[in-house]
C-alpha atoms as a PDB file:
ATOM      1  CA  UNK A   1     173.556 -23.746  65.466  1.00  0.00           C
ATOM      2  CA  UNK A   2     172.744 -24.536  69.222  1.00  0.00           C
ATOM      3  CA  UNK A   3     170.625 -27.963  70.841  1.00  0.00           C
ATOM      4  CA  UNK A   4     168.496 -27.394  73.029  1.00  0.00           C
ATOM      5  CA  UNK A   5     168.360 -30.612  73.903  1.00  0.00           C
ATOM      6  CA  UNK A   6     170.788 -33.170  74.560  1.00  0.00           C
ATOM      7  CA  UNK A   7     171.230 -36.927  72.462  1.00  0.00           C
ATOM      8  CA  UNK A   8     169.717 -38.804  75.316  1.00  0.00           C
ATOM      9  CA  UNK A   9     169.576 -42.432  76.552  1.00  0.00           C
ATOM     10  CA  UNK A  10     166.893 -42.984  74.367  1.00  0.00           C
ATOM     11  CA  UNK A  11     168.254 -41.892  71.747  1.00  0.00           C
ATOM     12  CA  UNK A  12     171.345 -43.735  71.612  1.00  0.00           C
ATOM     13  CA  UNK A  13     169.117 -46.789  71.791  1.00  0.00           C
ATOM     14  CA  UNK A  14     167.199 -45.945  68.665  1.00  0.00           C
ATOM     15  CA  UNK A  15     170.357 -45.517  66.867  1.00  0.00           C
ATOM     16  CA  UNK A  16     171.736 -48.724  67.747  1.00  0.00           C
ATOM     17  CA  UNK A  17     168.888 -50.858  67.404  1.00  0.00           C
ATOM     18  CA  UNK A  18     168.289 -48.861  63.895  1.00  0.00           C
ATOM     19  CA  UNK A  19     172.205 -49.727  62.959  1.00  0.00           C
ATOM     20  CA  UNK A  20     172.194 -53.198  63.993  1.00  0.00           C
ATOM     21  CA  UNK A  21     168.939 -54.274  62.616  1.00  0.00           C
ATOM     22  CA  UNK A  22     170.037 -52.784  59.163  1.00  0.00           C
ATOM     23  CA  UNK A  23     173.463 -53.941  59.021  1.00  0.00           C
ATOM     24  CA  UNK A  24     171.869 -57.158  59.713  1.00  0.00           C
ATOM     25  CA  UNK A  25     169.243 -56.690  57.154  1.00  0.00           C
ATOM     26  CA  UNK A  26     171.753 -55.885  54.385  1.00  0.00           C
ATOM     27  CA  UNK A  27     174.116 -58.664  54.984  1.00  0.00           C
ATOM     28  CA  UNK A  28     171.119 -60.999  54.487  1.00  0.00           C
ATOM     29  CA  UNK A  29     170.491 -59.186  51.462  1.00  0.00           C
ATOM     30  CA  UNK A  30     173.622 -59.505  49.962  1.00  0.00           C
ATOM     31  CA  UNK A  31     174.004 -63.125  51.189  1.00  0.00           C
ATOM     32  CA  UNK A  32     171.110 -63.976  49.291  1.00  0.00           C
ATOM     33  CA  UNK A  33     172.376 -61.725  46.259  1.00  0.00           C
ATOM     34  CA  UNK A  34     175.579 -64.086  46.444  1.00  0.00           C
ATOM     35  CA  UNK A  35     174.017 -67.299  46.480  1.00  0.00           C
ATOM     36  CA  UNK A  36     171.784 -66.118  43.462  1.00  0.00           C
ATOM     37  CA  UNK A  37     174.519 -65.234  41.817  1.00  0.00           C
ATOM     38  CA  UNK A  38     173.531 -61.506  41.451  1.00  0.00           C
ATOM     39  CA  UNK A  39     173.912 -57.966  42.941  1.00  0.00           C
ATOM     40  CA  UNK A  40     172.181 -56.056  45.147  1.00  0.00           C
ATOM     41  CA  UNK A  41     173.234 -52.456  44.845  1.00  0.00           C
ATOM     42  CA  UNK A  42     170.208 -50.673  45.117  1.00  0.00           C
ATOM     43  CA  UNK A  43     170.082 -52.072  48.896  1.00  0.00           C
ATOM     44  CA  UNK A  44     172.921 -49.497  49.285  1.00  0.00           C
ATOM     45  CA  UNK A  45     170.597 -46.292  47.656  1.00  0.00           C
ATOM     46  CA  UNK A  46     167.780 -47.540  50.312  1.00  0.00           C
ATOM     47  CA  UNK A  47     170.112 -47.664  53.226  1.00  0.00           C
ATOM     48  CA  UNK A  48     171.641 -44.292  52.480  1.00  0.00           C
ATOM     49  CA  UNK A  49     167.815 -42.511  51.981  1.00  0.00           C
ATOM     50  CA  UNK A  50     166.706 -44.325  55.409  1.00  0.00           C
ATOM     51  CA  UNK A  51     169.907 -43.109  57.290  1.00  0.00           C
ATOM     52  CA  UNK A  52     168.974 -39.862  55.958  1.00  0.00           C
ATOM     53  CA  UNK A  53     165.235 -39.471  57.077  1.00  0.00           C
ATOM     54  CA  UNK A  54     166.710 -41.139  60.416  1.00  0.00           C
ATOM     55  CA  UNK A  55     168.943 -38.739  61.169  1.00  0.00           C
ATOM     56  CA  UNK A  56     166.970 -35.627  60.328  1.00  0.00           C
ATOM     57  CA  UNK A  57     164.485 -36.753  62.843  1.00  0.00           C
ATOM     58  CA  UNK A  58     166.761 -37.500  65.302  1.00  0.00           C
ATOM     59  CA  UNK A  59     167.847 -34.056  64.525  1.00  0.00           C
ATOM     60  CA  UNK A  60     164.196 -32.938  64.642  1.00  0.00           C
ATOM     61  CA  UNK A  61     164.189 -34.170  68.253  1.00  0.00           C
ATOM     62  CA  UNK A  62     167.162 -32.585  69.371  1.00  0.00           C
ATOM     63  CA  UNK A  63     165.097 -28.957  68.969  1.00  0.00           C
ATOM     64  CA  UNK A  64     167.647 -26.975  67.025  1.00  0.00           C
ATOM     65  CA  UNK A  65     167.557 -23.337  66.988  1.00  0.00           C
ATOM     66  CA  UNK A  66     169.730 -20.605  65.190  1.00  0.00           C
ATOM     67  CA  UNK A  67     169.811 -16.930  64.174  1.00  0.00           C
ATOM     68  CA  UNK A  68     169.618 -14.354  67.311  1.00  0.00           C
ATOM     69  CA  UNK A  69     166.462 -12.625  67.482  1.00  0.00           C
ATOM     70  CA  UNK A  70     166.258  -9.615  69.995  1.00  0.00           C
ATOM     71  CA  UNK A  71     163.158  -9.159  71.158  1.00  0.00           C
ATOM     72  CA  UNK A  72     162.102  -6.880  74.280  1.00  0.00           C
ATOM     73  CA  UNK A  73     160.490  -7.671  76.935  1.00  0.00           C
ATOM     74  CA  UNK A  74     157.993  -5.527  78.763  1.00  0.00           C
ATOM     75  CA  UNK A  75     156.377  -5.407  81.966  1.00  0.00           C
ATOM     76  CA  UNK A  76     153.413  -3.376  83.006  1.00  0.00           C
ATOM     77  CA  UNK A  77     151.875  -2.949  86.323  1.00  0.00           C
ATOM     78  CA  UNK A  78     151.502  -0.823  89.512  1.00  0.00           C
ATOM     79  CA  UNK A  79     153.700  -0.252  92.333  1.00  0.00           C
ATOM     80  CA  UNK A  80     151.461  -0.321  95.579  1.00  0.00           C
ATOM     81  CA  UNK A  81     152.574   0.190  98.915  1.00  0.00           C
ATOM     82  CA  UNK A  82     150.548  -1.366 101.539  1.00  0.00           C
ATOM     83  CA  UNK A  83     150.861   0.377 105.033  1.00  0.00           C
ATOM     84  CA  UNK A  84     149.546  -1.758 107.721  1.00  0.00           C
ATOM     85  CA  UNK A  85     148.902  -0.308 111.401  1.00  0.00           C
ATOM     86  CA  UNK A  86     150.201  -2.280 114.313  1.00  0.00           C
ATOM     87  CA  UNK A  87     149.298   0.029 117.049  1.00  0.00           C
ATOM     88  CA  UNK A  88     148.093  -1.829 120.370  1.00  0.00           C
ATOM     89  CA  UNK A  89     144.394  -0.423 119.011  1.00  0.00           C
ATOM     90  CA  UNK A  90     144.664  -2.743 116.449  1.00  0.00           C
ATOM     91  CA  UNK A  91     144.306  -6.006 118.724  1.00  0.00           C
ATOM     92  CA  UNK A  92     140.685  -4.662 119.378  1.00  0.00           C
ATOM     93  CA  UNK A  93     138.199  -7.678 118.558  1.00  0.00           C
ATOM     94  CA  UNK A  94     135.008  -5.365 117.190  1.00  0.00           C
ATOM     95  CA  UNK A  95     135.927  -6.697 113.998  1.00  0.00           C
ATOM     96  CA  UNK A  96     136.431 -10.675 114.430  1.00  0.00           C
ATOM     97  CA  UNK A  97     138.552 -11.966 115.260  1.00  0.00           C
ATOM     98  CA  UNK A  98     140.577  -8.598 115.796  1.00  0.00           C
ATOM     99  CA  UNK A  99     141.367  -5.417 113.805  1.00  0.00           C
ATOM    100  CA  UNK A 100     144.703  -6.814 112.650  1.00  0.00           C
ATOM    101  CA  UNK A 101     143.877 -10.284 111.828  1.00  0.00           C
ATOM    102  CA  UNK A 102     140.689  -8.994 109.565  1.00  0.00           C
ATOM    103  CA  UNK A 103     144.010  -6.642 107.650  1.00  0.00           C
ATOM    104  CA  UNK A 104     146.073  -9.612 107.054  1.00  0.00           C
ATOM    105  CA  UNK A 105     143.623 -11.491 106.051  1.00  0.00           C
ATOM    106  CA  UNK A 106     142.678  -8.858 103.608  1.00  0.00           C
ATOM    107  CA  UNK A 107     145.832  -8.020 102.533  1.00  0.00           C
ATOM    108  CA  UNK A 108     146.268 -11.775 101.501  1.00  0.00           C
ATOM    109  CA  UNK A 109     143.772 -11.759  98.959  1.00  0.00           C
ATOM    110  CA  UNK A 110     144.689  -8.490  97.786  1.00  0.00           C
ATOM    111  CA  UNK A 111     148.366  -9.395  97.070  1.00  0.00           C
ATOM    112  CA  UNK A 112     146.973 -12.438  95.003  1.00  0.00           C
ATOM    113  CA  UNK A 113     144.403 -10.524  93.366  1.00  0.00           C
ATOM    114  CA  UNK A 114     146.966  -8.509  92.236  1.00  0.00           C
ATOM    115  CA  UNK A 115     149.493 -10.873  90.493  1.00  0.00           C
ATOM    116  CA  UNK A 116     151.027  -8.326  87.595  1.00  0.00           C
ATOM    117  CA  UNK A 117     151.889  -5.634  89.759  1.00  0.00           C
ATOM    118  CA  UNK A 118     154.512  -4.969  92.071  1.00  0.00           C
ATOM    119  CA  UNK A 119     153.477  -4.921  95.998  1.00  0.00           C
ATOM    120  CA  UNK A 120     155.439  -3.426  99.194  1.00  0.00           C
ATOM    121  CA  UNK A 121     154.402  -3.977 102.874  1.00  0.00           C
ATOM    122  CA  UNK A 122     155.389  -1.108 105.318  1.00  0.00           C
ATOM    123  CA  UNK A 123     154.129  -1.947 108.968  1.00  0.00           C
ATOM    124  CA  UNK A 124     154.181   1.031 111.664  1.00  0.00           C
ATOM    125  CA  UNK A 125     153.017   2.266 114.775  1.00  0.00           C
ATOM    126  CA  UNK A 126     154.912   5.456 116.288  1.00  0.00           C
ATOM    127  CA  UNK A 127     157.643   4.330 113.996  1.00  0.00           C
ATOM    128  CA  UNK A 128     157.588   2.545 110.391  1.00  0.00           C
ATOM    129  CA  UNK A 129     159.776   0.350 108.947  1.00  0.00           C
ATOM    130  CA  UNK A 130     159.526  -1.636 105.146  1.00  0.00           C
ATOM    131  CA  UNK A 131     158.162  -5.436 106.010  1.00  0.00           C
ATOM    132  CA  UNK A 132     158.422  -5.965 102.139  1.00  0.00           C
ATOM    133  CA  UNK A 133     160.063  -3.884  99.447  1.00  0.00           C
ATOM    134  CA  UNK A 134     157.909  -3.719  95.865  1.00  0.00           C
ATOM    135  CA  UNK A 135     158.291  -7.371  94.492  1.00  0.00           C
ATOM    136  CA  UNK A 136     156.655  -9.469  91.746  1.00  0.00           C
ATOM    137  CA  UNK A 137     157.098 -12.498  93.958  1.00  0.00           C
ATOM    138  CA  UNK A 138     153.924 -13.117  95.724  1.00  0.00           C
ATOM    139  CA  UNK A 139     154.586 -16.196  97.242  1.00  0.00           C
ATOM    140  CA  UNK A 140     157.835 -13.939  99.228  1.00  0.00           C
ATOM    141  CA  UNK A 141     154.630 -11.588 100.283  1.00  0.00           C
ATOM    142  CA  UNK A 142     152.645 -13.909 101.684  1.00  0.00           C
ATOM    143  CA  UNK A 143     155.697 -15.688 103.855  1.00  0.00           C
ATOM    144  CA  UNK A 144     155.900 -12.341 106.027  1.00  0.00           C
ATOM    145  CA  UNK A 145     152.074 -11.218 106.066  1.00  0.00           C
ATOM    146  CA  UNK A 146     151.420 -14.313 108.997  1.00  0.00           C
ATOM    147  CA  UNK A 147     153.998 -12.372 110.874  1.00  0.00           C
ATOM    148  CA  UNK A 148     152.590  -8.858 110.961  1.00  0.00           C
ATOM    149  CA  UNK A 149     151.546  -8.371 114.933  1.00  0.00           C
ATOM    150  CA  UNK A 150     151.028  -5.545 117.268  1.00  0.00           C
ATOM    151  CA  UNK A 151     154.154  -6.414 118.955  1.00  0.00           C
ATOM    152  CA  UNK A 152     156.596  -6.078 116.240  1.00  0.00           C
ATOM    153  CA  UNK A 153     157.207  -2.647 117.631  1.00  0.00           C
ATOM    154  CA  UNK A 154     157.755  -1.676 121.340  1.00  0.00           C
ATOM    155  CA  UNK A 155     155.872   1.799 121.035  1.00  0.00           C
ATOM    156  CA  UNK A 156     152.077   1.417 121.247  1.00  0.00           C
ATOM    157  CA  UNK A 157     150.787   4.797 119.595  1.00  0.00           C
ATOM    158  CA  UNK A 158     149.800   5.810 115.867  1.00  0.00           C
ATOM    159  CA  UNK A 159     151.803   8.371 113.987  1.00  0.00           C
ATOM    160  CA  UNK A 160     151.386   8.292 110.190  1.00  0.00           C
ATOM    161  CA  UNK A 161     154.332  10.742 108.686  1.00  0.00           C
ATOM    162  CA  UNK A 162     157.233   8.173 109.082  1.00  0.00           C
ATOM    163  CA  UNK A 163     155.275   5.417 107.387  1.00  0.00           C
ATOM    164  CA  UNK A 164     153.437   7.509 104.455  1.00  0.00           C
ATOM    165  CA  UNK A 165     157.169   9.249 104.403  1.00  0.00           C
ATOM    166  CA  UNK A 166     158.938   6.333 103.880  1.00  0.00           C
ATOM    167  CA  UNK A 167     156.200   4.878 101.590  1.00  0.00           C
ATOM    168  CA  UNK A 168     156.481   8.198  99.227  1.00  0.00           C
ATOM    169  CA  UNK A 169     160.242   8.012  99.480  1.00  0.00           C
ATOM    170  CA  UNK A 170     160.723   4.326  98.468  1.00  0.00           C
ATOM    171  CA  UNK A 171     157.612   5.390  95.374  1.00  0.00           C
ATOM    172  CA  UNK A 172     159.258   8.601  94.142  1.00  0.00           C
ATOM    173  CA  UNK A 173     162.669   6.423  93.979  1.00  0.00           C
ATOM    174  CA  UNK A 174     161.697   3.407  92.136  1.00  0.00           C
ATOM    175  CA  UNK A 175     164.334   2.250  89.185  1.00  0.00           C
ATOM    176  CA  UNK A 176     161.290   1.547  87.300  1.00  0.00           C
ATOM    177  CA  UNK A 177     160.030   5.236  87.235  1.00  0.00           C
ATOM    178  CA  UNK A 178     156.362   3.738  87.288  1.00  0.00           C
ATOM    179  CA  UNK A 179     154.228   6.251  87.070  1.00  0.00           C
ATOM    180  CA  UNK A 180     150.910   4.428  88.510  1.00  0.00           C
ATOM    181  CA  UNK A 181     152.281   4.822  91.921  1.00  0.00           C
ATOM    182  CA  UNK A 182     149.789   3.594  94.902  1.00  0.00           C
ATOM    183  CA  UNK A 183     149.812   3.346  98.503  1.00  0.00           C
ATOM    184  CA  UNK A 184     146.712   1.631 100.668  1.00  0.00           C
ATOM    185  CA  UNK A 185     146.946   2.586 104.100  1.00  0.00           C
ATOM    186  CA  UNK A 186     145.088   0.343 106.686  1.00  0.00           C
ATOM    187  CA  UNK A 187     144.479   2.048 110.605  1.00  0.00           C
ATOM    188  CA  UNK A 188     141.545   2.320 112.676  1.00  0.00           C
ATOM    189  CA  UNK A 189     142.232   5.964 112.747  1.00  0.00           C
ATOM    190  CA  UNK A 190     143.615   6.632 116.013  1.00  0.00           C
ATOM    191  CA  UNK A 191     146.539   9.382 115.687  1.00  0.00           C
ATOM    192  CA  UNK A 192     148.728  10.645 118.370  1.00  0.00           C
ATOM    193  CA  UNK A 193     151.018  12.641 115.775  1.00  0.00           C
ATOM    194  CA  UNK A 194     150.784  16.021 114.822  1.00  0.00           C
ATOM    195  CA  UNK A 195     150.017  15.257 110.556  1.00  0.00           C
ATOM    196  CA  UNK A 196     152.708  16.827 107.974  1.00  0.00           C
ATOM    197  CA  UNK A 197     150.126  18.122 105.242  1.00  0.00           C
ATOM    198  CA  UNK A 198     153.031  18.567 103.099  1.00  0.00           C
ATOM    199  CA  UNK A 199     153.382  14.999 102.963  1.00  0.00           C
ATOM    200  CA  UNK A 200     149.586  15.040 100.953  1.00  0.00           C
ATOM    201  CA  UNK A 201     151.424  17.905  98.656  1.00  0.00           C
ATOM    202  CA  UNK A 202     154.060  15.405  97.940  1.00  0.00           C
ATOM    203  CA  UNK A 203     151.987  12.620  96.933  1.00  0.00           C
ATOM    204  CA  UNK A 204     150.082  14.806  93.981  1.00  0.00           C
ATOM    205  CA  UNK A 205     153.323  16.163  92.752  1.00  0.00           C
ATOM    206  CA  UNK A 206     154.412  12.510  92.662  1.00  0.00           C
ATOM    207  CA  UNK A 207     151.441  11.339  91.167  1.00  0.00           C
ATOM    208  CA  UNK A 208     150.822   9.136  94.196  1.00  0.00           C
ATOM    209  CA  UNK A 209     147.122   7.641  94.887  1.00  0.00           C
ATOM    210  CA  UNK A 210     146.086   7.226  98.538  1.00  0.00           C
ATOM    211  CA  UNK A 211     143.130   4.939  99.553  1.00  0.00           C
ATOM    212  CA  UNK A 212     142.623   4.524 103.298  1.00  0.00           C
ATOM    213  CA  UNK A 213     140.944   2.138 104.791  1.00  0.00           C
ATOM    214  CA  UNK A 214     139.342   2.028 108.026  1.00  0.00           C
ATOM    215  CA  UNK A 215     139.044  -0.714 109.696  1.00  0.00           C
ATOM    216  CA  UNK A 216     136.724  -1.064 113.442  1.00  0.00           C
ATOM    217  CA  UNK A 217     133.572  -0.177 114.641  1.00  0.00           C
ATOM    218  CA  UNK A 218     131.691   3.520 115.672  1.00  0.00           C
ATOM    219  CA  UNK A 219     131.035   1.299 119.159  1.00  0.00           C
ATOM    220  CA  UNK A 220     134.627  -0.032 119.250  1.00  0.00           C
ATOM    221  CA  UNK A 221     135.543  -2.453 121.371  1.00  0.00           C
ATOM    222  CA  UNK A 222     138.492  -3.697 124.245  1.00  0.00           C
ATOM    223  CA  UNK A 223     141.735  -4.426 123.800  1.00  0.00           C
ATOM    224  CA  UNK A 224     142.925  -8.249 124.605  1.00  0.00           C
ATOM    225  CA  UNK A 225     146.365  -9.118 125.744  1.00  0.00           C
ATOM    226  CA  UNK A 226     146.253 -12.804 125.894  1.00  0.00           C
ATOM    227  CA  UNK A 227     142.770 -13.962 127.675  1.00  0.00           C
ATOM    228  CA  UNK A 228     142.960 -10.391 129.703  1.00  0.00           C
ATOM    229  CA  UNK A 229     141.029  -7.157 128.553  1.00  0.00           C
ATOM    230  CA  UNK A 230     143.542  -4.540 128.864  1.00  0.00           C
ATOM    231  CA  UNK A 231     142.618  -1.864 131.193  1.00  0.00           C
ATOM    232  CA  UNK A 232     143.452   2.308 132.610  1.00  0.00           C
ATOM    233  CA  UNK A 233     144.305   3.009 135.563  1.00  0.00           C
ATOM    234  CA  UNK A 234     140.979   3.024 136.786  1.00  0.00           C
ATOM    235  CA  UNK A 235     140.361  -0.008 136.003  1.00  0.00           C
ATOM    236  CA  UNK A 236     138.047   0.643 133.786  1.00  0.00           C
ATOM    237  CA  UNK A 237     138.170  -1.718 130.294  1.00  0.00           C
ATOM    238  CA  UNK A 238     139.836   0.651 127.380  1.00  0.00           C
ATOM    239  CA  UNK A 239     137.714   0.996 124.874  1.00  0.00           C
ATOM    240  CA  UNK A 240     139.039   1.835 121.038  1.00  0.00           C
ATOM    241  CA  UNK A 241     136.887   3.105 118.950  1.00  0.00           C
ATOM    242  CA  UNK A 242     136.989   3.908 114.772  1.00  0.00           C
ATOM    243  CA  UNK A 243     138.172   7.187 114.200  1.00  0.00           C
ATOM    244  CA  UNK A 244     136.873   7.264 110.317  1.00  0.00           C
ATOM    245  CA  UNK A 245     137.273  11.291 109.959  1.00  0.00           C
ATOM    246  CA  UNK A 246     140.959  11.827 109.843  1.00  0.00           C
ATOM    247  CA  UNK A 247     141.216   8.780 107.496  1.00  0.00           C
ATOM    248  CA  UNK A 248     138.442  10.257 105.137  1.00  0.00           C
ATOM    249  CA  UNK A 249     140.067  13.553 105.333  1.00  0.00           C
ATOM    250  CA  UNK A 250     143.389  12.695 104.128  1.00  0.00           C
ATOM    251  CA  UNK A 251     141.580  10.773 101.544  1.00  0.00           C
ATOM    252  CA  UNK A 252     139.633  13.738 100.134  1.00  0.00           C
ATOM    253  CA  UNK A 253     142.988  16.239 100.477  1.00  0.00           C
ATOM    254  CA  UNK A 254     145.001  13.845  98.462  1.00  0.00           C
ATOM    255  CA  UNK A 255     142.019  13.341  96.009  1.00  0.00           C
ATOM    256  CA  UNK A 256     142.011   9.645  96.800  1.00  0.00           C
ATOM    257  CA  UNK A 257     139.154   7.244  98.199  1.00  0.00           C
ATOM    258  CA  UNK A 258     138.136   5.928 102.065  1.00  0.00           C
ATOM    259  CA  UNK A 259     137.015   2.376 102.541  1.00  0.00           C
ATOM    260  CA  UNK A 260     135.727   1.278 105.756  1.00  0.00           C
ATOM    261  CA  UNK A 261     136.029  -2.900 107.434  1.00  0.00           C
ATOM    262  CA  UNK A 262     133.625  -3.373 110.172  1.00  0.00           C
ATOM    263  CA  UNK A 263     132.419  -6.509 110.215  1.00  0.00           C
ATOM    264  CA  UNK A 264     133.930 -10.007 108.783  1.00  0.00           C
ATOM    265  CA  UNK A 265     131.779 -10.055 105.762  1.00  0.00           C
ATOM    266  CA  UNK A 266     133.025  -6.478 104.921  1.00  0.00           C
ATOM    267  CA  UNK A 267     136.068  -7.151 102.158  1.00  0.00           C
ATOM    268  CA  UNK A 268     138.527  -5.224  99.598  1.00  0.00           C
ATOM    269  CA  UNK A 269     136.850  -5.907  96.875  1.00  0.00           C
ATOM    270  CA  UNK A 270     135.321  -2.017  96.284  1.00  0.00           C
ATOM    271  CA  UNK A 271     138.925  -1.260  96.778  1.00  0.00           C
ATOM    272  CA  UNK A 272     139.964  -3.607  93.796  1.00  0.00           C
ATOM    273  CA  UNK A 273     137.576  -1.804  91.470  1.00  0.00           C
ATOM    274  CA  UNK A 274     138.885   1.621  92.340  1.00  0.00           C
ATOM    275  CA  UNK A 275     142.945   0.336  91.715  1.00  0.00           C
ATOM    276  CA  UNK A 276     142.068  -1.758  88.857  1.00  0.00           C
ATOM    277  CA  UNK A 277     140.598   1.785  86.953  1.00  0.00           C
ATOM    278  CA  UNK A 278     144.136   3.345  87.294  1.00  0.00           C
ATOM    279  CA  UNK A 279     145.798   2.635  84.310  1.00  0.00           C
ATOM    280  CA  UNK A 280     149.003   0.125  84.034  1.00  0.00           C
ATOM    281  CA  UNK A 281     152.466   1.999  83.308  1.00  0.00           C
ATOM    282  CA  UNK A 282     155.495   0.277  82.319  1.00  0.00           C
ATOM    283  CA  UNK A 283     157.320  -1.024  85.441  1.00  0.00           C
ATOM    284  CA  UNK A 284     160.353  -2.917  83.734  1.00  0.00           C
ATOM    285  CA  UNK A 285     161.789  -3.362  79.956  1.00  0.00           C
ATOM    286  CA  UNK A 286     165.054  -5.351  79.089  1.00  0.00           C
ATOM    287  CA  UNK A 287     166.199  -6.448  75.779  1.00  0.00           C
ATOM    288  CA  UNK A 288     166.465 -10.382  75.438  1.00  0.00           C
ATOM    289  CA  UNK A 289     168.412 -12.276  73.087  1.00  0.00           C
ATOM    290  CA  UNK A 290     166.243 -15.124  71.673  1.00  0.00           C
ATOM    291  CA  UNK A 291     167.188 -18.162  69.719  1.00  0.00           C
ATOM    292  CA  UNK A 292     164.802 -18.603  66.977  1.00  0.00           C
ATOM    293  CA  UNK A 293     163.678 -22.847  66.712  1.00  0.00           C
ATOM    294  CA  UNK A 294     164.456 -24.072  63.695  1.00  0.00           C
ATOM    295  CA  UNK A 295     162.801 -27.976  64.582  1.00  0.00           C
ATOM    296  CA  UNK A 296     160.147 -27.977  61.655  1.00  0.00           C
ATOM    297  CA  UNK A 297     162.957 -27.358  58.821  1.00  0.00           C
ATOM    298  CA  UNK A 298     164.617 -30.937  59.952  1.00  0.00           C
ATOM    299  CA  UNK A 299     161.561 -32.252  60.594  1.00  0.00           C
ATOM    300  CA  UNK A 300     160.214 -31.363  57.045  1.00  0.00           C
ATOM    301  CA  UNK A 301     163.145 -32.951  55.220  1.00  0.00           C
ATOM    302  CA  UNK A 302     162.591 -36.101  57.266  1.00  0.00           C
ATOM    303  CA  UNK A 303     159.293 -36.285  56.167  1.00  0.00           C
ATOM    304  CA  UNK A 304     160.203 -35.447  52.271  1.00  0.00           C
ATOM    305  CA  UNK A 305     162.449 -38.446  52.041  1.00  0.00           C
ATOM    306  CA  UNK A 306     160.456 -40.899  54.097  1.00  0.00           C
ATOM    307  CA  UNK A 307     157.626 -40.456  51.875  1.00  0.00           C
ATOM    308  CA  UNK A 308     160.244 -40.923  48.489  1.00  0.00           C
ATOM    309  CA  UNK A 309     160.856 -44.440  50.316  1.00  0.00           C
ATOM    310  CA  UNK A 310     157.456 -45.081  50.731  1.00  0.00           C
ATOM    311  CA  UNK A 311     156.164 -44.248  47.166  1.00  0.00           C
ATOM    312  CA  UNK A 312     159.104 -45.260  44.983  1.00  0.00           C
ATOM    313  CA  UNK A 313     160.194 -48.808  44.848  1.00  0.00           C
ATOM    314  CA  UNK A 314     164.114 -49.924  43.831  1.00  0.00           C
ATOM    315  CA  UNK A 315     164.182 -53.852  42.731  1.00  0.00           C
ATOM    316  CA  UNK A 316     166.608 -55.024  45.041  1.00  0.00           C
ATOM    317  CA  UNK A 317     167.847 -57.945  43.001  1.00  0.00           C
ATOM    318  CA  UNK A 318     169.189 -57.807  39.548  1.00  0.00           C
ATOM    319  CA  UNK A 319     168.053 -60.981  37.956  1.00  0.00           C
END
């Protein structure tokens, strides 16, 4: 038999004051029993019942448990890979208050929209590296999603094989063999890369959704660095526009969905809908040993004898 819970402070007081008071009480009684010139045995029976009823709810308190009970433990969910784009493009302020504050902020209300299922961040630009491997902990998320900025990489251009690669490759190699596998990738469409199709053949034989999301305007809009608009070589203010056709077209080929931000009141929530109709696989199972509480069965004995003292009377003096 294990306790859960330890004999306490309080406790020990109860027991004390419960001790002294009746040894008190009894050598009153059998003070009295002497002068009367009598005995006073039952005293002893009443003691011995209360002691009893005292000490199973003390027990009672102490939240016993015994008998292992194995019981497994199962955890369904997604794995989703978010894939954010931190080009220079993304600075652009068509959609307030710029292209990659209007992700983040996004991407904060997905990951707590999302609490049962397992979320990734993988940031990129020319190159693509994992912000956040797939993790239940949200609140670990949300620490690095303030920190997502164009400048995390020096290179200033878009190429999307090294970050869907690495998203597929970190996917196809989960432990937890999920098989509702999902990756959500967030540009405004601008790509200086020659495309691998073969990384869209990949994703179906993995059983990988893709939803893109495009995020900017048709009109576009300049690029800030600081309080200055960033300009050529002209002079001229460069303008960044939405390219919405490659995203949608990677979309269709991989038989997944586009999504387009441009404006603030524009949101994820379409997005939720589609993710939320993919059904939940098992992401983790373990076997847990479990010790059953056993409380009530003290508990009920207590009760038994306290109400035998309450309904049955001893004559404490022998006359």
């Amino acid at each position: 038999m294990n306790w859960n819970a330890d004999l306490g402070q309080t406790e020990k007081i109860f027991i004390a004051l419960f001790l002294i008071i009746y040894i008190y009480y009894l050598a009153r009684v059998f003070w009295i029993a002497r002068k009367l010139k009598t005995v006073a045995r039952s005293s002893i029976l009443k003691f011995v019942l209360r002691s009893a009823y005292f000490t199973f709810l003390i027990m009672a308190l102490l939240d016993p448990s015994f008998g292992d009970v194995n019981g497994t433990i199962k955890a369904e969910g997604k794995d989703i890979f978010l894939l954010v784009d931190i080009s220079k493009s993304m600075d652009a302020t068509d959609v307030q208050p710029s292209r990659i504050e209007k992700a983040k902020f996004e991407i904060n209300r997905f990951v707590t929209h999302f609490t049962s299922d397992r979320i990734g961040v993988i940031v990129f630009s020319e190159d693509a590296f994992v912000l956040s491997p797939l993790t239940f902990d949200k609140n670990a998320i949300n620490l690095f999603i303030p920190r997502i900025y164009t400048s995390m990489l020096s290179s200033g251009g878009t190429d999307y094989n090294p970050a869907l690669s690495l998203a597929i490759e970190k996917l196809s190699h989960s432990k937890s063999n999920n098989k509702s596998k999902i990756i959500v990738l967030m540009s405004d469409g601008e790509n200086f890369g020659n495309f691998d199709n073969t990384l869209l053949t990949q994703m179906r034989r993995n059983g990988i959704h893709l939803f893109t999301v495009g995020i900017g305007t048709d009109q576009g809009g300049t690029i800030r660095e600081g309080n200055t608009v960033k300009k050529d070589e002209d002079g001229n203010p460069i303008i960044t526009k939405l390219e919405s056709d490659f995203l949608k077209k990677i979309a269709f080929d991989a038989r997944g969905k586009y999504l387009e931000i441009k404006s603030v009141s524009d949101s994820f929530i379409g997005l939720f809908s589609d993710i939320e109709q993919i059904s939940n696989s098992l992401i983790d199972q373990r076997v847990a040993t479990v010790m059953a509480n056993k409380y009530f069965y003290f508990l009920i004995v207590a009760l038994f004898l306290l109400g035998i003292d309450v309904f049955f009377t001893v004559r404490t003096f022998q006359l």
